[in-house]
N, C-alpha and C. Protein backbone atom coordinates (compact mmCIF):
# COMPACT_ATOMS: atom_id res chain seq x y z
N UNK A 1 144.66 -50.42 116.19
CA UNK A 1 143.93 -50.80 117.37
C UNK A 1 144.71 -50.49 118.65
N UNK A 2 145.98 -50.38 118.79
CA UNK A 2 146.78 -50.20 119.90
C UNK A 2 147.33 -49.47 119.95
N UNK A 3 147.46 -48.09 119.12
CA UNK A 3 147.84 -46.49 118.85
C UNK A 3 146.92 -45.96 119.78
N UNK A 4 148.17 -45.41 120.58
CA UNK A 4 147.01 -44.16 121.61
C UNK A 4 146.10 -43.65 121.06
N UNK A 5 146.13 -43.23 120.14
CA UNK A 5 144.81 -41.95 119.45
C UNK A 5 143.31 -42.90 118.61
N UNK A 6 144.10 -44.14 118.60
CA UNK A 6 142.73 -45.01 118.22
C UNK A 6 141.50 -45.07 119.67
N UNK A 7 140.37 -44.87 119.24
CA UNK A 7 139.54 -44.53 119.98
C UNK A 7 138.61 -46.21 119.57
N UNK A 8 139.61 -47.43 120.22
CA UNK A 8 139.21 -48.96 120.38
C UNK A 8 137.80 -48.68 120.50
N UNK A 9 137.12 -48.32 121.42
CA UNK A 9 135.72 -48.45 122.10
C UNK A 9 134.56 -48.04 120.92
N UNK A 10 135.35 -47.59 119.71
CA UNK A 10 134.68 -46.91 118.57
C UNK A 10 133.67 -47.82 117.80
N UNK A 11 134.45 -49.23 118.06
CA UNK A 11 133.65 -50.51 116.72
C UNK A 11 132.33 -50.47 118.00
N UNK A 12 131.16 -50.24 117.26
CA UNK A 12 129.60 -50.62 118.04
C UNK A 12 129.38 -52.16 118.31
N UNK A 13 130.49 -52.57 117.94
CA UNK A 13 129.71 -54.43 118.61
C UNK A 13 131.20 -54.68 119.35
N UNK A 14 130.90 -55.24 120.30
CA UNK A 14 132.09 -55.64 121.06
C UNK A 14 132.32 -57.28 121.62
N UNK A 15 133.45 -57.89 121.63
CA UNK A 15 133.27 -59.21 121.78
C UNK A 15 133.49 -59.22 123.56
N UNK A 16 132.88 -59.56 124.34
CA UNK A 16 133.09 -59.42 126.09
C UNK A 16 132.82 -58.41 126.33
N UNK A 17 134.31 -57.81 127.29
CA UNK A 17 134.57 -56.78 128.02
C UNK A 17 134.98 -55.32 127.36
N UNK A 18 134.93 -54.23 127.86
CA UNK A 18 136.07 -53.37 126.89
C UNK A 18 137.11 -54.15 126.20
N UNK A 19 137.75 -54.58 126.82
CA UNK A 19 139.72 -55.56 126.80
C UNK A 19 139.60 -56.22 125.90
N UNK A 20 138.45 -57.37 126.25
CA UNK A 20 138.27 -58.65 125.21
C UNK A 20 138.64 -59.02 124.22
N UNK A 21 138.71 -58.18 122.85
CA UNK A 21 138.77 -58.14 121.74
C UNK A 21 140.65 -57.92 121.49
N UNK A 22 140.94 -56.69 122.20
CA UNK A 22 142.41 -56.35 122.74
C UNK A 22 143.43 -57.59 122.75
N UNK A 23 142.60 -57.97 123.84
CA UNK A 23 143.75 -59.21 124.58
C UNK A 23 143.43 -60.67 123.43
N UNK A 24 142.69 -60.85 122.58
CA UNK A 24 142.26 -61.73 122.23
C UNK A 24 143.61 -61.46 120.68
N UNK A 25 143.46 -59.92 120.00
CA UNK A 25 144.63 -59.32 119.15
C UNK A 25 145.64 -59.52 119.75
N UNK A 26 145.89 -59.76 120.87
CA UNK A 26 147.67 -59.45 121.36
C UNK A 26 147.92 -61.08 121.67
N UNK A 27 147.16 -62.35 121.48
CA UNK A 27 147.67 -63.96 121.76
C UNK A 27 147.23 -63.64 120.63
N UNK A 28 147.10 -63.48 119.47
CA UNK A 28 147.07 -63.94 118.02
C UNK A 28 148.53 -64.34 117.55
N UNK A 29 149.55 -64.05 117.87
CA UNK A 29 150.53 -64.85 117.53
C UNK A 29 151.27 -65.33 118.85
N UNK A 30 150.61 -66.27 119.49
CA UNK A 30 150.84 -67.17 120.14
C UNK A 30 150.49 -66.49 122.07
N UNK A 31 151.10 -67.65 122.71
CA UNK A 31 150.80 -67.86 124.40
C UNK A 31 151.52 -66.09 124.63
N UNK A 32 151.81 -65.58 125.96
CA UNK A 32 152.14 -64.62 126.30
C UNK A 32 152.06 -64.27 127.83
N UNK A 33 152.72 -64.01 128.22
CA UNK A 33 152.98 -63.79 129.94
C UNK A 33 152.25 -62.47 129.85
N UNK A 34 151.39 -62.76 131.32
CA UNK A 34 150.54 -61.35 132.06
C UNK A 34 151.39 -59.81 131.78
N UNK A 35 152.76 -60.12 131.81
CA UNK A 35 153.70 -58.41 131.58
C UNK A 35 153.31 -58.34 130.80
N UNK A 36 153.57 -59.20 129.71
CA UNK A 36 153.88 -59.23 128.04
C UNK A 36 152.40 -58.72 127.78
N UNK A 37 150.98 -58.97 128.67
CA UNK A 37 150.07 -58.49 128.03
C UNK A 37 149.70 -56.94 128.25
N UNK A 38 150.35 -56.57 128.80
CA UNK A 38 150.01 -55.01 129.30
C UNK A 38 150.82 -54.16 128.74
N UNK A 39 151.95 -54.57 128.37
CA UNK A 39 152.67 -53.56 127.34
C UNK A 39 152.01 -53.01 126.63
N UNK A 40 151.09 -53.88 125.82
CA UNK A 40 150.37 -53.38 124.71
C UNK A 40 149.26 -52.31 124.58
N UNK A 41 148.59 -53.15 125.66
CA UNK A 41 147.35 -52.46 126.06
C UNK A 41 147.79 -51.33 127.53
N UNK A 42 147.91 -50.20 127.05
CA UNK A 42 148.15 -49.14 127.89
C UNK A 42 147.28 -48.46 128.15
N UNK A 43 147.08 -48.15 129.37
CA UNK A 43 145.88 -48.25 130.06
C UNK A 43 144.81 -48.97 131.02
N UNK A 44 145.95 -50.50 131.00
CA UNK A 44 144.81 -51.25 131.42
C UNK A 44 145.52 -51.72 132.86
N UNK A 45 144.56 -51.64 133.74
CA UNK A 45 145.08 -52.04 134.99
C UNK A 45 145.43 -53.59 135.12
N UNK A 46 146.26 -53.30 136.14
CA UNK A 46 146.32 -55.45 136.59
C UNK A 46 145.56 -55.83 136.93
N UNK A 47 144.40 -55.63 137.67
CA UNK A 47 143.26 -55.56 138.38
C UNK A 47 141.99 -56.20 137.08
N UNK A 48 141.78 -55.02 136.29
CA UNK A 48 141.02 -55.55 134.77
C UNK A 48 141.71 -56.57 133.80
N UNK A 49 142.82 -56.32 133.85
CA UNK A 49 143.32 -57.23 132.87
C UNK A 49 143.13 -58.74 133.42
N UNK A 50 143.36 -58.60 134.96
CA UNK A 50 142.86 -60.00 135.26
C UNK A 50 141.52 -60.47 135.25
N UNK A 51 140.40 -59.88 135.54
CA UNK A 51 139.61 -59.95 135.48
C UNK A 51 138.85 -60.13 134.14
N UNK A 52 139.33 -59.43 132.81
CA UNK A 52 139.35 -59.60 131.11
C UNK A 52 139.49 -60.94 130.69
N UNK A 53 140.89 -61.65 131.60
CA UNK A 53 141.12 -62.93 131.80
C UNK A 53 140.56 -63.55 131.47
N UNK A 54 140.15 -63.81 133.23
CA UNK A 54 139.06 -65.15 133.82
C UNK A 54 137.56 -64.89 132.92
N UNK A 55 137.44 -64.09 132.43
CA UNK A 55 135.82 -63.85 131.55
C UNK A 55 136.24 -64.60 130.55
N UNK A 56 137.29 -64.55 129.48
CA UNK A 56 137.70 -65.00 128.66
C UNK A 56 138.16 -66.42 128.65
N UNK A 57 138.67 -66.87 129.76
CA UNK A 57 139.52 -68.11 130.12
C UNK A 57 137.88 -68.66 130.56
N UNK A 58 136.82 -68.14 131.01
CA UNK A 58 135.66 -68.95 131.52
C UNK A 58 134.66 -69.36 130.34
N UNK A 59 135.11 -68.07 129.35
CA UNK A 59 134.10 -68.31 128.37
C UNK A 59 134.80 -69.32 127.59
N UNK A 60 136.08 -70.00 127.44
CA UNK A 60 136.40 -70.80 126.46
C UNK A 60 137.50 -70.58 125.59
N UNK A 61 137.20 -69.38 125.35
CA UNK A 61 138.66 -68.30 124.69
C UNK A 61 140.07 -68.39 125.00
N UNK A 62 140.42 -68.28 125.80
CA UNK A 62 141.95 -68.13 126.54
C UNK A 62 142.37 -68.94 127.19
N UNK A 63 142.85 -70.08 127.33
CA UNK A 63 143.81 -71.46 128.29
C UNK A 63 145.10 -70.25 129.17
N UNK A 64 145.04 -70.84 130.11
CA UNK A 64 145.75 -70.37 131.22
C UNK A 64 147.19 -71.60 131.66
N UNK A 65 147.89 -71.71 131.45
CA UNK A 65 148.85 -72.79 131.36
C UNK A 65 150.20 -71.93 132.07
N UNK A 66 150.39 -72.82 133.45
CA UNK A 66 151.05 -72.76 134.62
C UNK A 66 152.14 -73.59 134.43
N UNK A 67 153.66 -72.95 133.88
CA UNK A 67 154.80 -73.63 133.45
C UNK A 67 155.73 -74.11 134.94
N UNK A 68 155.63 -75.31 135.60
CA UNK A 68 156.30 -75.16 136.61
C UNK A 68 157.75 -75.23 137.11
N UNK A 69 158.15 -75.24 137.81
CA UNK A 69 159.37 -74.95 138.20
C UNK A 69 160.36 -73.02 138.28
N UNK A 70 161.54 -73.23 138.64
CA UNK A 70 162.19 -72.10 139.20
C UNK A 70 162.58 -71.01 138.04
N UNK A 71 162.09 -69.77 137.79
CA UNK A 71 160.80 -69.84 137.90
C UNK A 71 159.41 -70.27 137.82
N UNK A 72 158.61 -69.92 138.27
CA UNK A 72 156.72 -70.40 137.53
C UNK A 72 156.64 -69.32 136.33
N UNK A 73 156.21 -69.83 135.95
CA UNK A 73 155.65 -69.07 134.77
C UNK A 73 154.28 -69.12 134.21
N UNK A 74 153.32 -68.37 133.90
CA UNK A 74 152.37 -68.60 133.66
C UNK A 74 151.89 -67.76 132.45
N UNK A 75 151.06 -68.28 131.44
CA UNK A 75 150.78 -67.81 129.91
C UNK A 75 149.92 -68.00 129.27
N UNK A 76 149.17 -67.35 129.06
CA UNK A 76 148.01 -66.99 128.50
C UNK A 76 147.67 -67.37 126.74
N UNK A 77 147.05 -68.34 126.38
CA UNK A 77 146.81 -68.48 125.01
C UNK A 77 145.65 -68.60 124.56
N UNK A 78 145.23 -68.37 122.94
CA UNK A 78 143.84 -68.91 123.03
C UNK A 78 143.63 -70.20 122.12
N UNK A 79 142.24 -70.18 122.69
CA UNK A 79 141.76 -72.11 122.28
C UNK A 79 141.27 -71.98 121.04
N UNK A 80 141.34 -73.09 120.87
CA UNK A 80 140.75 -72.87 118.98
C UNK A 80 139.27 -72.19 118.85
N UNK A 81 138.34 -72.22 120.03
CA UNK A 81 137.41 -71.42 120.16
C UNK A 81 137.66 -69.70 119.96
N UNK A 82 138.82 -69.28 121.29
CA UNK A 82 139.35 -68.11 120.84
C UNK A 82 140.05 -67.92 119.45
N UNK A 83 140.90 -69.03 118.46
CA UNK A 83 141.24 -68.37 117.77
C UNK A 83 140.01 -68.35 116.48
N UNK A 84 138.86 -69.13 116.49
CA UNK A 84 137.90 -68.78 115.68
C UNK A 84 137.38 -67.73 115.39
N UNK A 85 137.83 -66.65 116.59
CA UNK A 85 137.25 -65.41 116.41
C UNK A 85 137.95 -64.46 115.87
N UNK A 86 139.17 -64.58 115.70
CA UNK A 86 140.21 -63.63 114.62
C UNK A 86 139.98 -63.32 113.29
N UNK A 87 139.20 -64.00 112.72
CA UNK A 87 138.64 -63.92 110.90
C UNK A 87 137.34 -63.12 111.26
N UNK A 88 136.35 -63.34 112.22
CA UNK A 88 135.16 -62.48 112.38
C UNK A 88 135.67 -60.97 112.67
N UNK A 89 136.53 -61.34 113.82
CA UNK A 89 137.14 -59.66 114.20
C UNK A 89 138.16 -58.84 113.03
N UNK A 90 138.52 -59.56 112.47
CA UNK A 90 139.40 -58.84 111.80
C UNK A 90 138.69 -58.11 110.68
N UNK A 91 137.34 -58.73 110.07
CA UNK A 91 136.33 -58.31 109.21
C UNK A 91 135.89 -56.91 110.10
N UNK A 92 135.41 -57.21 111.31
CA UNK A 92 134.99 -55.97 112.18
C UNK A 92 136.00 -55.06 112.11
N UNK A 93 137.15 -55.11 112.06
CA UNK A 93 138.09 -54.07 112.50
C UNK A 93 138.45 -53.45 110.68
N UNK A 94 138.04 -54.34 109.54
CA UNK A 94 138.04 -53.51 108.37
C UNK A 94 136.56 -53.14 108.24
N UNK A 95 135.43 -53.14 108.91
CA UNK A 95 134.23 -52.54 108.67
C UNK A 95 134.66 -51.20 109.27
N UNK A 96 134.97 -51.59 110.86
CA UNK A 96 135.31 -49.88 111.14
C UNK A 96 135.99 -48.92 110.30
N UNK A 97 137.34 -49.60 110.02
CA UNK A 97 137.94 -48.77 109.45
C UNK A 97 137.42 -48.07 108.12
N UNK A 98 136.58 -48.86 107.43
CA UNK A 98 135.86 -48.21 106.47
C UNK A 98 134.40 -47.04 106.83
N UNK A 99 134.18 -47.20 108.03
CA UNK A 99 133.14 -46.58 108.49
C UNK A 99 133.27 -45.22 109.21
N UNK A 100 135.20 -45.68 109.65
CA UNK A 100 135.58 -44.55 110.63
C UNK A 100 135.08 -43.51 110.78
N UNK A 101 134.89 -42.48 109.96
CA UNK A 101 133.94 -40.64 109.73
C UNK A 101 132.49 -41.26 110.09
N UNK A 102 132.26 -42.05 109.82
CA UNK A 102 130.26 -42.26 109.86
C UNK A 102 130.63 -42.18 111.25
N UNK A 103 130.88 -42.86 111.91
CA UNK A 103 130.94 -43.34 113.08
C UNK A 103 131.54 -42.26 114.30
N UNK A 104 132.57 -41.65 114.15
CA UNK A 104 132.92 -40.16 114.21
C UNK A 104 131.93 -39.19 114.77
N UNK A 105 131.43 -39.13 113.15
CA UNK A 105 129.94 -38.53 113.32
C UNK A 105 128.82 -38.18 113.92
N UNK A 106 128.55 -39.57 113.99
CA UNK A 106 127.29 -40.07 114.82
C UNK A 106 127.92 -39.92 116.74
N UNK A 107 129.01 -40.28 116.95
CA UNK A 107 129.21 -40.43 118.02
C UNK A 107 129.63 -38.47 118.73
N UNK A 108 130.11 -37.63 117.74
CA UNK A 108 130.02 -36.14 117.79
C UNK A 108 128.12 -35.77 118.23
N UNK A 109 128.15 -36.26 116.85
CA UNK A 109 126.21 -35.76 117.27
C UNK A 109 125.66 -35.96 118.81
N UNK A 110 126.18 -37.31 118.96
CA UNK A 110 124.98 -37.62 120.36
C UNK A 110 125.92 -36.80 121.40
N UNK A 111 126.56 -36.39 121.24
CA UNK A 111 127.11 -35.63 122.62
C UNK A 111 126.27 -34.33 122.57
């Protein structure tokens, strides 16, 4: 899913945004600072990624937790709502992978 040459946008059902699903794989093992989330996902602006966020953090998915003092720190996790969705997605991400050529295919054709 996070190999340049994976073509993410490939699975036909998507959970949110483009990102959504992304950022939702990269807090699967635990909270994570805004840097820490863009490493992964290359390609993605600060601009969207924040915005991937607040969709996510509004829909229920992602807690936003503001560590205070010198520095602030701030870290991104998800709620047991977000992590309910890791067993559905992860089924999605072995449907694709079993589908990969169909899908290939079909997406060659319509061009």
């Amino acid at each position: 899913m996070f190999d340049p040459v994976c073509p993410s946008d490939l699975s036909p059902i998507r959970v949110g945004d483009k990102w959504a699903g992304m950022i939702i794989r990269c807090l699967e093992q635990g909270p994570r600072r805004f840097s820490e989330l863009r490493a992964p996902l290359r390609g993605i602006t600060a601009k969207v990624l924040t915005q991937s966020l607040r969709g996510l953090e509004r829909n229920g998915l992602v807690v936003r937790t503001v560590h205070a003092g010198p520095p602030r720190r701030v870290e991104y996790g998800l709620t047991p709502l977000g992590r309910s969705l890791l067993e559905p997605m992860a089924a999605l991400c072995a449907w694709t992978e079993e589908h990969w050529d169909e899908l290939l295919d079909a997406r060659e054709t319509a061009i």
